[in-house]
PDB file of N, CA and C in Angstrom:
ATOM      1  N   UNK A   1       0.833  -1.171   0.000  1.00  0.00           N
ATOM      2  CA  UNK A   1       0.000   0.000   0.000  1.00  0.00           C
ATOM      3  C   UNK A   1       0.883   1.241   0.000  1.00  0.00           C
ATOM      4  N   UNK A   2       0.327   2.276  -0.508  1.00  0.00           N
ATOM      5  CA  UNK A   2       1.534   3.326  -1.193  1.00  0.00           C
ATOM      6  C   UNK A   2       1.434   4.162   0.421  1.00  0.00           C
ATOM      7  N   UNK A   3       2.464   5.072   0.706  1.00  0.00           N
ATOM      8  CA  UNK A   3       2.597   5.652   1.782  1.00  0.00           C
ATOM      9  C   UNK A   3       2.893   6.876   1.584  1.00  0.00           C
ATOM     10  N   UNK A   4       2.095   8.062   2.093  1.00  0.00           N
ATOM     11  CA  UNK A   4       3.051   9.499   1.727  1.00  0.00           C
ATOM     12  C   UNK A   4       4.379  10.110   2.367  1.00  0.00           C
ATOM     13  N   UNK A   5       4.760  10.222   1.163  1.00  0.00           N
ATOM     14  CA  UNK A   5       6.250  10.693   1.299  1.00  0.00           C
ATOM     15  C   UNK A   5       6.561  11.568   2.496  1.00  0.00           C
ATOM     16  N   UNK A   6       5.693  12.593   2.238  1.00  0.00           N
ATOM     17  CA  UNK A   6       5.365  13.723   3.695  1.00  0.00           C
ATOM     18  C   UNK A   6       4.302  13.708   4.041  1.00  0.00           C
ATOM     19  N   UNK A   7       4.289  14.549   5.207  1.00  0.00           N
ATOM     20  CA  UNK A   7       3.331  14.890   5.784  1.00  0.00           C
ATOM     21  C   UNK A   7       2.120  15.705   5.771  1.00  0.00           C
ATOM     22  N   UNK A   8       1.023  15.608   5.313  1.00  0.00           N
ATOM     23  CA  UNK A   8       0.315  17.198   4.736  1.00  0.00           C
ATOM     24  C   UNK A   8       0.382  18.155   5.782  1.00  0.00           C
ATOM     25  N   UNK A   9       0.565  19.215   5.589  1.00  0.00           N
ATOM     26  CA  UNK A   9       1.033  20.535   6.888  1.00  0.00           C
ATOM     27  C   UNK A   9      -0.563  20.788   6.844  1.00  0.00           C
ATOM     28  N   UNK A  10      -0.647  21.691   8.299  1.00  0.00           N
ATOM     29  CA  UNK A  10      -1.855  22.335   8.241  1.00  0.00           C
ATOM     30  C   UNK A  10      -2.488  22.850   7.791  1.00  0.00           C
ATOM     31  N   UNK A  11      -1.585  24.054   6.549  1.00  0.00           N
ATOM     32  CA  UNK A  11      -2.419  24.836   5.750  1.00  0.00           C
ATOM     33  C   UNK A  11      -2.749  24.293   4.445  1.00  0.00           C
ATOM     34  N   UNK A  12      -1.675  22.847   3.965  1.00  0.00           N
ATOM     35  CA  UNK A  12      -2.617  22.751   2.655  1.00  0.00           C
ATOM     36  C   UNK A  12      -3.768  21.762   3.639  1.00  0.00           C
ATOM     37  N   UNK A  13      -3.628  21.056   4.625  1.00  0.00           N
ATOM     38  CA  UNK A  13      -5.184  20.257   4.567  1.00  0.00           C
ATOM     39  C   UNK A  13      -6.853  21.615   4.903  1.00  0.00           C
ATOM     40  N   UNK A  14      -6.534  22.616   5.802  1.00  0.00           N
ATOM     41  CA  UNK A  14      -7.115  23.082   5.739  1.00  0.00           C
ATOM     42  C   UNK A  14      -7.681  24.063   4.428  1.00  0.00           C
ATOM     43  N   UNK A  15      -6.479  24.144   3.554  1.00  0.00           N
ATOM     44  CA  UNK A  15      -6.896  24.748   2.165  1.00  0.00           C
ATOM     45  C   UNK A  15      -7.727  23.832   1.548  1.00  0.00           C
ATOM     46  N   UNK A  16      -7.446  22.290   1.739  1.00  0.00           N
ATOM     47  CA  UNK A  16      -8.579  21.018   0.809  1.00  0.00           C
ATOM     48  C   UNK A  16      -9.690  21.153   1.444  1.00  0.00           C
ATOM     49  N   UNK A  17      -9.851  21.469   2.952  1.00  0.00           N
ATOM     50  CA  UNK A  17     -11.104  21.010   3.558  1.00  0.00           C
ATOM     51  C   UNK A  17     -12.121  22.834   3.856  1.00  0.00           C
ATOM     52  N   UNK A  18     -11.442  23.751   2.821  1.00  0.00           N
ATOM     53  CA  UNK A  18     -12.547  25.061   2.857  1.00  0.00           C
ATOM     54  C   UNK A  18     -14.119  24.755   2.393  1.00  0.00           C
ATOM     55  N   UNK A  19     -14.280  23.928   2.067  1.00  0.00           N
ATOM     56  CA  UNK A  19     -15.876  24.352   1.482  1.00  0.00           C
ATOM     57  C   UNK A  19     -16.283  22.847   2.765  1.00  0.00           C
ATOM     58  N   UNK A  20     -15.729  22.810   3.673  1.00  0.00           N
ATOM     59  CA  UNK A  20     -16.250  21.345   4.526  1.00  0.00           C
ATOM     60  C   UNK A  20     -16.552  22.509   5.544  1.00  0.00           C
ATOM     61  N   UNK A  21     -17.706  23.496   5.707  1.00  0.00           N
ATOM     62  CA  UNK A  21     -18.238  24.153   6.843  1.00  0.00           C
ATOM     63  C   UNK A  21     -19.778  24.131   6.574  1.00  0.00           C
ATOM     64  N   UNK A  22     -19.997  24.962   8.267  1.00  0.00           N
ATOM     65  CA  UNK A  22     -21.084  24.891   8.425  1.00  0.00           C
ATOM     66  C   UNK A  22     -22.145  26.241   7.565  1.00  0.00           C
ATOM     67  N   UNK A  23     -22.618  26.000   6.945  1.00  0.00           N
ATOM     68  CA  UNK A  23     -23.626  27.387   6.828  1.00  0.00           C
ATOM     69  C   UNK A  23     -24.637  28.056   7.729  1.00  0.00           C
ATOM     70  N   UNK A  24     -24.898  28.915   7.826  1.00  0.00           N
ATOM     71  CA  UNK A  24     -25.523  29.404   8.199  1.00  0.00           C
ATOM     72  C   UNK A  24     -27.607  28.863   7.889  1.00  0.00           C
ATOM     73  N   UNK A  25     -28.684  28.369   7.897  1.00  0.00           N
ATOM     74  CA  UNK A  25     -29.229  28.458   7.372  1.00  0.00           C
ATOM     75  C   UNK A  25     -30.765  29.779   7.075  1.00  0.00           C
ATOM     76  N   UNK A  26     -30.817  29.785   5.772  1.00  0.00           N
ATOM     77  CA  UNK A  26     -31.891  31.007   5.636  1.00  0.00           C
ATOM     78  C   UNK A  26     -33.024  31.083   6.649  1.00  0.00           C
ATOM     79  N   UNK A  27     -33.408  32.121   6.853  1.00  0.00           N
ATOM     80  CA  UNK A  27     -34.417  32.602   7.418  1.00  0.00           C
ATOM     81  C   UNK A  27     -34.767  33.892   6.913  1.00  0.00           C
ATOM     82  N   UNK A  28     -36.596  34.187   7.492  1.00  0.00           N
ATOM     83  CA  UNK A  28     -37.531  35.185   6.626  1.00  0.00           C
ATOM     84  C   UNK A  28     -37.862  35.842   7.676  1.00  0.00           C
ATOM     85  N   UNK A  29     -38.882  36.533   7.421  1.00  0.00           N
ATOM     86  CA  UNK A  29     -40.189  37.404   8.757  1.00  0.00           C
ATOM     87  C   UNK A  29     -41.491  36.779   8.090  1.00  0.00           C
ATOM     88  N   UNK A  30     -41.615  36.837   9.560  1.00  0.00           N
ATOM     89  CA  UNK A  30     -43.025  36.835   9.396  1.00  0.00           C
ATOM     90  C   UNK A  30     -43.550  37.961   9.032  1.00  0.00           C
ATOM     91  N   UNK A  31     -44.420  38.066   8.288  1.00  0.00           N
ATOM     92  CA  UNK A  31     -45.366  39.329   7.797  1.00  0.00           C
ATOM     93  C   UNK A  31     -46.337  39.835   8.767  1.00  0.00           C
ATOM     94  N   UNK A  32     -46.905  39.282   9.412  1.00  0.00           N
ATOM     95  CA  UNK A  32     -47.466  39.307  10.847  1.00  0.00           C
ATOM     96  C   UNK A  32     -46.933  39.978  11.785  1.00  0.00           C
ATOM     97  N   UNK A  33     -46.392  39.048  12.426  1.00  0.00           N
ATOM     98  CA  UNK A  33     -45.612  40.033  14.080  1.00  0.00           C
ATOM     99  C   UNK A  33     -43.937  40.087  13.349  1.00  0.00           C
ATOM    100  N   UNK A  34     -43.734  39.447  12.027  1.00  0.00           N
ATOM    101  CA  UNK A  34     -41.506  40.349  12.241  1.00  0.00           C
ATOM    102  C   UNK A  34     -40.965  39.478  12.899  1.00  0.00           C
ATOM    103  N   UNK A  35     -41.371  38.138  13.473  1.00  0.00           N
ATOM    104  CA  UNK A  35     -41.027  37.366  13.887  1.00  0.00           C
ATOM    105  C   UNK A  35     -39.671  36.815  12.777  1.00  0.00           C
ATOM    106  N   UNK A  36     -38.305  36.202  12.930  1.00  0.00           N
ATOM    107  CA  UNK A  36     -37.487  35.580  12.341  1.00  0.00           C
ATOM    108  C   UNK A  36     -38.268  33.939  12.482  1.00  0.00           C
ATOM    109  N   UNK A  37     -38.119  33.498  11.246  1.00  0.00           N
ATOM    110  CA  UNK A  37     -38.750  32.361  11.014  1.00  0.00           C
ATOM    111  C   UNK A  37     -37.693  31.645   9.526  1.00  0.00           C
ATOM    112  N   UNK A  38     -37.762  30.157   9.962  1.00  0.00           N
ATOM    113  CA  UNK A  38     -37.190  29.710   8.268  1.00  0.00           C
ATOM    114  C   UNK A  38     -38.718  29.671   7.200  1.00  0.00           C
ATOM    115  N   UNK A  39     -38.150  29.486   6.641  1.00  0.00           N
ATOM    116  CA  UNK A  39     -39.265  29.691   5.312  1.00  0.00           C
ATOM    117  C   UNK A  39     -40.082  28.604   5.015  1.00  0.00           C
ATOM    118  N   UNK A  40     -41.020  28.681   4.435  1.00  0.00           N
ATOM    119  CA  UNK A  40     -42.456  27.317   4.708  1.00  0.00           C
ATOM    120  C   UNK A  40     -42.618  26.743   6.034  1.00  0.00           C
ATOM    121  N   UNK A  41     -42.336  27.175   6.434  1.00  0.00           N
ATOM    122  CA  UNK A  41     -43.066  26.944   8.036  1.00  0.00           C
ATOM    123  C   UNK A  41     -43.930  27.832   8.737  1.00  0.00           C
ATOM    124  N   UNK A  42     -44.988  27.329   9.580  1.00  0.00           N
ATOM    125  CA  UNK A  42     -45.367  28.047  10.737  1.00  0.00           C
ATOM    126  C   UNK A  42     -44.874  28.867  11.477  1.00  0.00           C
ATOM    127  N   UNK A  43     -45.139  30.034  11.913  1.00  0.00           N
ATOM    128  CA  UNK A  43     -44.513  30.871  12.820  1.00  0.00           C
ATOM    129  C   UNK A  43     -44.700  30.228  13.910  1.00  0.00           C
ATOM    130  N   UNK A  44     -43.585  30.274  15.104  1.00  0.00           N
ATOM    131  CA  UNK A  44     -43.837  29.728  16.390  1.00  0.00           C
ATOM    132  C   UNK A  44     -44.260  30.702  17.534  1.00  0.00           C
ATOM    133  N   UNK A  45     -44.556  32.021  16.847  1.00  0.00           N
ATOM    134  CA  UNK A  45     -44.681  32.970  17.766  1.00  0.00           C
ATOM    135  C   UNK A  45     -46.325  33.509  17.444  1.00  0.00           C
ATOM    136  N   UNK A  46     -46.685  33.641  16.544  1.00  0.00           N
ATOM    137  CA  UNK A  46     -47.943  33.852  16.004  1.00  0.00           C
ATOM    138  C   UNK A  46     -49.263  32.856  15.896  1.00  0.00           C
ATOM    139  N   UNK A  47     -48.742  31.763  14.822  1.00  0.00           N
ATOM    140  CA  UNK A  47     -49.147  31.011  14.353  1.00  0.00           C
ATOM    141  C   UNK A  47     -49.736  31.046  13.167  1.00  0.00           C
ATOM    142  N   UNK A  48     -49.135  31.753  12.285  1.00  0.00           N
ATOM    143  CA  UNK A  48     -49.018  32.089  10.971  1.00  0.00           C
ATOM    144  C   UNK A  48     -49.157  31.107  10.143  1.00  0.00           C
ATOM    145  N   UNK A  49     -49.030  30.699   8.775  1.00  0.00           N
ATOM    146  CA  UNK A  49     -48.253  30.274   7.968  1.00  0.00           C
ATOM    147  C   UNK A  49     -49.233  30.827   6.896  1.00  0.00           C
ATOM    148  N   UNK A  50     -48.494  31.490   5.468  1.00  0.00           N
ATOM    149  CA  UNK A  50     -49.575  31.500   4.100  1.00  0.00           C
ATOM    150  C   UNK A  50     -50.536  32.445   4.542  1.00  0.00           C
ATOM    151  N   UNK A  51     -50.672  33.736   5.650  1.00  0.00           N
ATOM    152  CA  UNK A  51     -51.729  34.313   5.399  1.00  0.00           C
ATOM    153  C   UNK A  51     -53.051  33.397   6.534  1.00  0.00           C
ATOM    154  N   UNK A  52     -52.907  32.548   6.661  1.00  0.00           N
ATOM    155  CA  UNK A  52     -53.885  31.761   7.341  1.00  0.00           C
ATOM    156  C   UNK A  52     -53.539  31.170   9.383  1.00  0.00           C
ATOM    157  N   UNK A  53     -54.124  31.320  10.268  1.00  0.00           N
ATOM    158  CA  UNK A  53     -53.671  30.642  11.430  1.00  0.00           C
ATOM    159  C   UNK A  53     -53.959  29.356  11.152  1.00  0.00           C
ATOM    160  N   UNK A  54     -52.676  28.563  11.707  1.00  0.00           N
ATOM    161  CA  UNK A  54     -53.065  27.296  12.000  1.00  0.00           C
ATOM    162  C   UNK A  54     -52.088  26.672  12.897  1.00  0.00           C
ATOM    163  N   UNK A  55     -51.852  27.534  13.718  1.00  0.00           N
ATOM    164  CA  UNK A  55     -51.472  26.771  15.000  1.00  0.00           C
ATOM    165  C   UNK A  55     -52.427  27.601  16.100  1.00  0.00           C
ATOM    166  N   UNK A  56     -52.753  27.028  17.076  1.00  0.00           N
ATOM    167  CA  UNK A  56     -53.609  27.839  17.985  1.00  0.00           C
ATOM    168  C   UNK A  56     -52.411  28.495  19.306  1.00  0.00           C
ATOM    169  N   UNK A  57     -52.064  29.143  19.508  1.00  0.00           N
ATOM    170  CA  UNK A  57     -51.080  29.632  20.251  1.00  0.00           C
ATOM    171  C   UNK A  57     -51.691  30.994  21.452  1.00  0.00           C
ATOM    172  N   UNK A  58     -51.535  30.522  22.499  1.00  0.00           N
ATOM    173  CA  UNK A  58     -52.222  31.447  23.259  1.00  0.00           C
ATOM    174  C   UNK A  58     -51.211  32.320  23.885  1.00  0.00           C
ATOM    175  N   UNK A  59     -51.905  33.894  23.903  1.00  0.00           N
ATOM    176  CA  UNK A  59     -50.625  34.308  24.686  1.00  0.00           C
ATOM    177  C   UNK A  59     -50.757  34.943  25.818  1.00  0.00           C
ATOM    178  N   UNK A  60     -49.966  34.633  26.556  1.00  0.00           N
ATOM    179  CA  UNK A  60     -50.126  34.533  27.996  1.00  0.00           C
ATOM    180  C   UNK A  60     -48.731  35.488  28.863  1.00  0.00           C
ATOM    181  N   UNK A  61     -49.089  36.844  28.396  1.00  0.00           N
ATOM    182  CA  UNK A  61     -48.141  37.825  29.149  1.00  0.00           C
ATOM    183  C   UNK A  61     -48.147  38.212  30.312  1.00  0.00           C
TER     184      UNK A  61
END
């Protein structure tokens, strides 16, 4: 089995492994309350989704 000659140093493995991160993922508002929400989902603060309620969410300040 073949063996490497050297050693890979830190900066070229970390130069091979740049696109191996985490992203960030998208998020929207709600049109409603401005709530940060990801997109096609229910708001968890409202109970939004599409213009329509459909989560029943009571609020209790």
């Amino acid at each position: 089995m073949a063996v490497p000659f050297r050693r890979t140093s830190k900066t070229k493995k970390n130069m091979r492994r740049t696109h191996l991160k985490k992203e960030v993922g998208a998020l929207t508002t709600c049109p409603k309350c401005g709530a940060s929400i990801r997109p096609h989902r229910a708001c968890t603060k409202c109970g939004n989704y599409n213009g329509k309620n459909v989560l029943n969410i009571s609020e209790e300040n």
